[in-house]
C-alpha atoms as a PDB file:
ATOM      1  CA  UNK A   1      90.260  31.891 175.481  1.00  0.00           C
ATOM      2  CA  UNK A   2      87.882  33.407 173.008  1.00  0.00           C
ATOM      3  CA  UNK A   3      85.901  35.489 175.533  1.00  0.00           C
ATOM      4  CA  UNK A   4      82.583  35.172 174.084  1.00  0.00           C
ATOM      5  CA  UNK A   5      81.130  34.478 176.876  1.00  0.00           C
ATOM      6  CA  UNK A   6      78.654  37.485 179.051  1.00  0.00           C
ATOM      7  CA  UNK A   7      80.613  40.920 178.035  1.00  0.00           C
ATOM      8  CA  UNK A   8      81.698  43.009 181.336  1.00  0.00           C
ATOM      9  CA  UNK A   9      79.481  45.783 182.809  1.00  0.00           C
ATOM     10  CA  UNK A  10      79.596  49.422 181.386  1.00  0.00           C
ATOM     11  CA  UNK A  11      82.693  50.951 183.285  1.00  0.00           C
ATOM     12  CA  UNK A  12      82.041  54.794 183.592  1.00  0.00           C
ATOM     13  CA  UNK A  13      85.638  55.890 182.535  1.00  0.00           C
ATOM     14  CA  UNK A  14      85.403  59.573 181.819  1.00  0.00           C
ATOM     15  CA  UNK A  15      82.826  62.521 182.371  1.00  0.00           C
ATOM     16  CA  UNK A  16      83.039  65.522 179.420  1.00  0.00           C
ATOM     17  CA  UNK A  17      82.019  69.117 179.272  1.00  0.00           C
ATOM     18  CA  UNK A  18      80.885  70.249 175.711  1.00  0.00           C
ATOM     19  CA  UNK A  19      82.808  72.669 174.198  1.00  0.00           C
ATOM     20  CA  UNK A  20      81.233  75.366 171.703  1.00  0.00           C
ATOM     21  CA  UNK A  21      84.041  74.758 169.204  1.00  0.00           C
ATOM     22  CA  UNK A  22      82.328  70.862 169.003  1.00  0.00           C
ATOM     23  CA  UNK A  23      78.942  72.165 167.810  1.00  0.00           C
ATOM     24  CA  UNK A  24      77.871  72.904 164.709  1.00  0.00           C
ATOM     25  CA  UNK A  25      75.254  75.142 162.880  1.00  0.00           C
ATOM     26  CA  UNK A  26      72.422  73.269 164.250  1.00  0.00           C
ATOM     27  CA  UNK A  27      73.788  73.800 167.977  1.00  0.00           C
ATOM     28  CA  UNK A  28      74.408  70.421 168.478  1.00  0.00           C
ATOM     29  CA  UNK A  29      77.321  68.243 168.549  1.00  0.00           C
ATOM     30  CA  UNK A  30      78.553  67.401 165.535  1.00  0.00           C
ATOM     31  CA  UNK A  31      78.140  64.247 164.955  1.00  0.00           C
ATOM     32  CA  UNK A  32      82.078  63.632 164.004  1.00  0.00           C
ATOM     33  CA  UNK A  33      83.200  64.499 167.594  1.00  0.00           C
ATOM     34  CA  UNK A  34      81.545  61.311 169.284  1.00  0.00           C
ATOM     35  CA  UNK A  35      84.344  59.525 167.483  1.00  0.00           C
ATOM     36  CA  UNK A  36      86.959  61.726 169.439  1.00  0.00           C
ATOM     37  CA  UNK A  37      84.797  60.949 172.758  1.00  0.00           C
ATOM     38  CA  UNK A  38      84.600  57.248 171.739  1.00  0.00           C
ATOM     39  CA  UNK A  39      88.467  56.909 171.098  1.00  0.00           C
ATOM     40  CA  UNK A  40      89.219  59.292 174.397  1.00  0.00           C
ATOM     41  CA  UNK A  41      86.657  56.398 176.525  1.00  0.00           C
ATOM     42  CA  UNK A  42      88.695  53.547 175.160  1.00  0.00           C
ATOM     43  CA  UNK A  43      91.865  55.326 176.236  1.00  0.00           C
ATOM     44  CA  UNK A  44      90.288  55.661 179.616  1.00  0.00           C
ATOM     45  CA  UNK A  45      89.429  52.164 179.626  1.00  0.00           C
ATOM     46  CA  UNK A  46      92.404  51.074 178.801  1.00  0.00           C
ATOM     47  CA  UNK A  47      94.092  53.304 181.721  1.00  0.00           C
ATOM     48  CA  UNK A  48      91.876  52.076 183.919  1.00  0.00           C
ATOM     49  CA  UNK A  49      93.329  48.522 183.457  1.00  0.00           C
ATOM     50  CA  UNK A  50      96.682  48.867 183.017  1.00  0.00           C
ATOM     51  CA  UNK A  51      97.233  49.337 179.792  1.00  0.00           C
ATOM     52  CA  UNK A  52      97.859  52.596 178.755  1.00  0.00           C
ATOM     53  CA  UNK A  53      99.378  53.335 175.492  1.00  0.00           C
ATOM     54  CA  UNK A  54     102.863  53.693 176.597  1.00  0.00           C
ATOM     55  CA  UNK A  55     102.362  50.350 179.027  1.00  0.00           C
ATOM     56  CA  UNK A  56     101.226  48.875 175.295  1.00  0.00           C
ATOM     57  CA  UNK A  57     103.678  50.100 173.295  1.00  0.00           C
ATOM     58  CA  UNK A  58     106.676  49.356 175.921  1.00  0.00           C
ATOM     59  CA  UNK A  59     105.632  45.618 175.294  1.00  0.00           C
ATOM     60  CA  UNK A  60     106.434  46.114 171.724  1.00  0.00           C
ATOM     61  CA  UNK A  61     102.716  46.081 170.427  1.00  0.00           C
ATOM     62  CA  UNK A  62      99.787  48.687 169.305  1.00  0.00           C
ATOM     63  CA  UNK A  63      96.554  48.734 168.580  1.00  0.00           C
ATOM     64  CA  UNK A  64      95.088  49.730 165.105  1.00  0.00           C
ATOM     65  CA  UNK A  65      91.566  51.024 165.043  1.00  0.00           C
ATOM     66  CA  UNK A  66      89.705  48.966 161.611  1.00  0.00           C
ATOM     67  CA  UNK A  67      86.063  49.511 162.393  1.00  0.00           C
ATOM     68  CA  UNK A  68      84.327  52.180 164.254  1.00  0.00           C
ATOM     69  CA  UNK A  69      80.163  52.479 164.487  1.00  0.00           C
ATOM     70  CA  UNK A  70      77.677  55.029 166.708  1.00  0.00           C
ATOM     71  CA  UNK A  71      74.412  55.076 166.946  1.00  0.00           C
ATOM     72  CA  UNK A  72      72.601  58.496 167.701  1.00  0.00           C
ATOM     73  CA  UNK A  73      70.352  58.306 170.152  1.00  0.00           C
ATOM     74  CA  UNK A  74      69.620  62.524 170.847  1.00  0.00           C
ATOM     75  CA  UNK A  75      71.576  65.458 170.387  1.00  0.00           C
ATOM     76  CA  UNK A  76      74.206  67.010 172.842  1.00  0.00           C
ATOM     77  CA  UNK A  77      74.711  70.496 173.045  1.00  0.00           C
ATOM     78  CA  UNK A  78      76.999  73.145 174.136  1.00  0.00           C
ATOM     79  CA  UNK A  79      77.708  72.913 178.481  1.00  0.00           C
ATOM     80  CA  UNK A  80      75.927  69.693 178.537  1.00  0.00           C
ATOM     81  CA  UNK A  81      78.346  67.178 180.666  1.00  0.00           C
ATOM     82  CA  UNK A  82      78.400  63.598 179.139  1.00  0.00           C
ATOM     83  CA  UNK A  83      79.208  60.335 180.940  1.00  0.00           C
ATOM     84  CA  UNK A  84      81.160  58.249 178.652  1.00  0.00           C
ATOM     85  CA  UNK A  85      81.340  53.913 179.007  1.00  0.00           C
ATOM     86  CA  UNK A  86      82.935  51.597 177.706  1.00  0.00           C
ATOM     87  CA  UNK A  87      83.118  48.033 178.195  1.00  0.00           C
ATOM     88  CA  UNK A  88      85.164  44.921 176.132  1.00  0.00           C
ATOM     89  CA  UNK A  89      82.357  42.962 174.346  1.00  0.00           C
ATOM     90  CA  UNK A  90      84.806  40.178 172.502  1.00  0.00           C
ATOM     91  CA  UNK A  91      88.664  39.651 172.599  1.00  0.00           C
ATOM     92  CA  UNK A  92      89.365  37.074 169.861  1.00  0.00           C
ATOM     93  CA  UNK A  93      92.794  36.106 168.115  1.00  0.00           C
ATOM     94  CA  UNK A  94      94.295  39.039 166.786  1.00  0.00           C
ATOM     95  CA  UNK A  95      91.444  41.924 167.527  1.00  0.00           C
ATOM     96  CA  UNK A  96      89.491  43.216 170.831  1.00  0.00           C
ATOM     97  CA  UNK A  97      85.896  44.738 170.148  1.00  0.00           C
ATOM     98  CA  UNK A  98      84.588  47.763 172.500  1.00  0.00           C
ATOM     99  CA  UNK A  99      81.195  48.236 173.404  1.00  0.00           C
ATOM    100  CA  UNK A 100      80.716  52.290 173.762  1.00  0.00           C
ATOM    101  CA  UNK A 101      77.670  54.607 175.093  1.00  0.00           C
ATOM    102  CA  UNK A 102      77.833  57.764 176.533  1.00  0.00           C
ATOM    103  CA  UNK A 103      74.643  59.514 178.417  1.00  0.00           C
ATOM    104  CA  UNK A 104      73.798  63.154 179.216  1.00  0.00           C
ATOM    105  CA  UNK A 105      74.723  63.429 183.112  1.00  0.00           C
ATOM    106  CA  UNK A 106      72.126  65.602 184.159  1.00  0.00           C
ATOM    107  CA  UNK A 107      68.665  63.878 182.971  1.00  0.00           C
ATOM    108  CA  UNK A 108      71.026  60.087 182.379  1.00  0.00           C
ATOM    109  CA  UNK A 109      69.414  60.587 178.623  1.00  0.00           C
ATOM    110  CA  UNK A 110      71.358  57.874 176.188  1.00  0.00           C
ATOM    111  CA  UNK A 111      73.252  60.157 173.685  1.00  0.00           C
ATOM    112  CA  UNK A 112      75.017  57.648 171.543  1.00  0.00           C
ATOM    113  CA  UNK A 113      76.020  54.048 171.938  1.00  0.00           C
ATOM    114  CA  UNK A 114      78.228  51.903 169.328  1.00  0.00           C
ATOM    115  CA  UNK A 115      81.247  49.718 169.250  1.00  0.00           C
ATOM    116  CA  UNK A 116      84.650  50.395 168.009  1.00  0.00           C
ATOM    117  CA  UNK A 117      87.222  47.153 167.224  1.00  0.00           C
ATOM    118  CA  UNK A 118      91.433  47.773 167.386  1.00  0.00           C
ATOM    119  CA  UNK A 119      93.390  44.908 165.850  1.00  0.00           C
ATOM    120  CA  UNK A 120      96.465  43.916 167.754  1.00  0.00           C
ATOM    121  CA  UNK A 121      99.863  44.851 165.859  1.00  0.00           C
ATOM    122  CA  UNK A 122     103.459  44.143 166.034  1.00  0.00           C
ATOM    123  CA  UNK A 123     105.034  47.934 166.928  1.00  0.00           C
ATOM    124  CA  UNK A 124     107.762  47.612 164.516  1.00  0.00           C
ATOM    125  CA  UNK A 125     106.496  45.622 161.442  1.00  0.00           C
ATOM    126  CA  UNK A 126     102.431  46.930 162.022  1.00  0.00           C
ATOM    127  CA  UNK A 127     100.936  42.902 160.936  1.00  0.00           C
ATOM    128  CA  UNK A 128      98.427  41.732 163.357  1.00  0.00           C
ATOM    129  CA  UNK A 129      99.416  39.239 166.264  1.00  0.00           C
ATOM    130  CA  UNK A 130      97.992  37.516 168.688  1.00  0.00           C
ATOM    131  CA  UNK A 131      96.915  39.935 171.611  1.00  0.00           C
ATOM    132  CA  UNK A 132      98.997  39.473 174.663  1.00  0.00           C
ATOM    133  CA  UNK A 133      97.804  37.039 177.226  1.00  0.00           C
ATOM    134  CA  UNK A 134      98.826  39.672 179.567  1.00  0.00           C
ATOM    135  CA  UNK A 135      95.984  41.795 178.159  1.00  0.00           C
ATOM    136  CA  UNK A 136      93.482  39.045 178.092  1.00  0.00           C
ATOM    137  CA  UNK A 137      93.863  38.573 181.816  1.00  0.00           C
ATOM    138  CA  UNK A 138      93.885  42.191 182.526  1.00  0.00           C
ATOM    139  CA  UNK A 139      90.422  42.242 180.780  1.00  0.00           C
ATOM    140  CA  UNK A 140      89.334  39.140 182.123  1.00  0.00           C
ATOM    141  CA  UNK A 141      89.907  40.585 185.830  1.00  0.00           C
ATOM    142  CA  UNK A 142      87.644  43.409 185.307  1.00  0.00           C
ATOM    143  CA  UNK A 143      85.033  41.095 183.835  1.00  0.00           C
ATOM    144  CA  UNK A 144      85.438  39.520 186.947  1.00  0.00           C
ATOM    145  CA  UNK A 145      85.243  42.394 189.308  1.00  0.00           C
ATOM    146  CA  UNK A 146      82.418  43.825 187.563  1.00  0.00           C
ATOM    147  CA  UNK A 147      80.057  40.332 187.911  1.00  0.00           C
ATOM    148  CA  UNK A 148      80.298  39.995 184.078  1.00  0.00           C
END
């Protein structure tokens, strides 16, 4: 199954506070931080399904982040709470591609959006594999709950 097909809905899969120390001059967040809140949403996600990383790595597999993109929409700033989503846009052979947004809570303003794609690994020798069909039909479940 190469899951082209209609990606899943957004899943809201955590809420964050921002912290002073992830600001910078401008008293905004900097924009290196969304790529901590982008990895800590997939994390989420993947909690959410089943597949946390010990769940992963018990099954003798990881997953390698190669590519990681964000978009910035407006600026965060220090106390504002943002709603972080993520959703699985593509699972092909060896990789699984993650749609990612977050939005201000308070005023729902888009923040950032982007996409972030982990390659499937053997744990002990690192070279890609095929990801597990367990995985697929944990994803394909919640495209199914969600109406995607």
């Amino acid at each position: 199954m190469d899951e082209r097909d209609a990606p899943e809905a957004f899943l809201e899969v955590f809420e964050n506070r921002v912290r002073f120390a992830e600001t910078d001059q401008q008293g905004i967040v900097f924009y290196g931080e969304y790529v901590t809140y982008q990895d800590e949403a997939v994390t989420a996600f993947l909690r959410e399904i089943g597949y946390d990383y010990d769940a992963i790595r018990d099954a003798a597999w990881d997953i390698h982040v190669v590519s990681t993109e964000l978009n910035y929409r407006h600026p965060a700033r220090f106390e504002d709470v943002l709603v972080n989503e993520v959703r699985v846009a593509r699972v092909g052979e060896s990789s699984v591609e993650f749609d990612y947004r977050a939005r201000r809570k308070r005023d729902d303003r888009p923040i950032v959006d982007g996409a972030v794609t982990h390659v499937a690994v053997d744990e002990e020798t690192g070279s890609p594999i095929r990801v597990p069909e367990e995985f697929r039909e944990a994803v394909a479940d919640v495209r199914d709950d969600s109406g995607g």
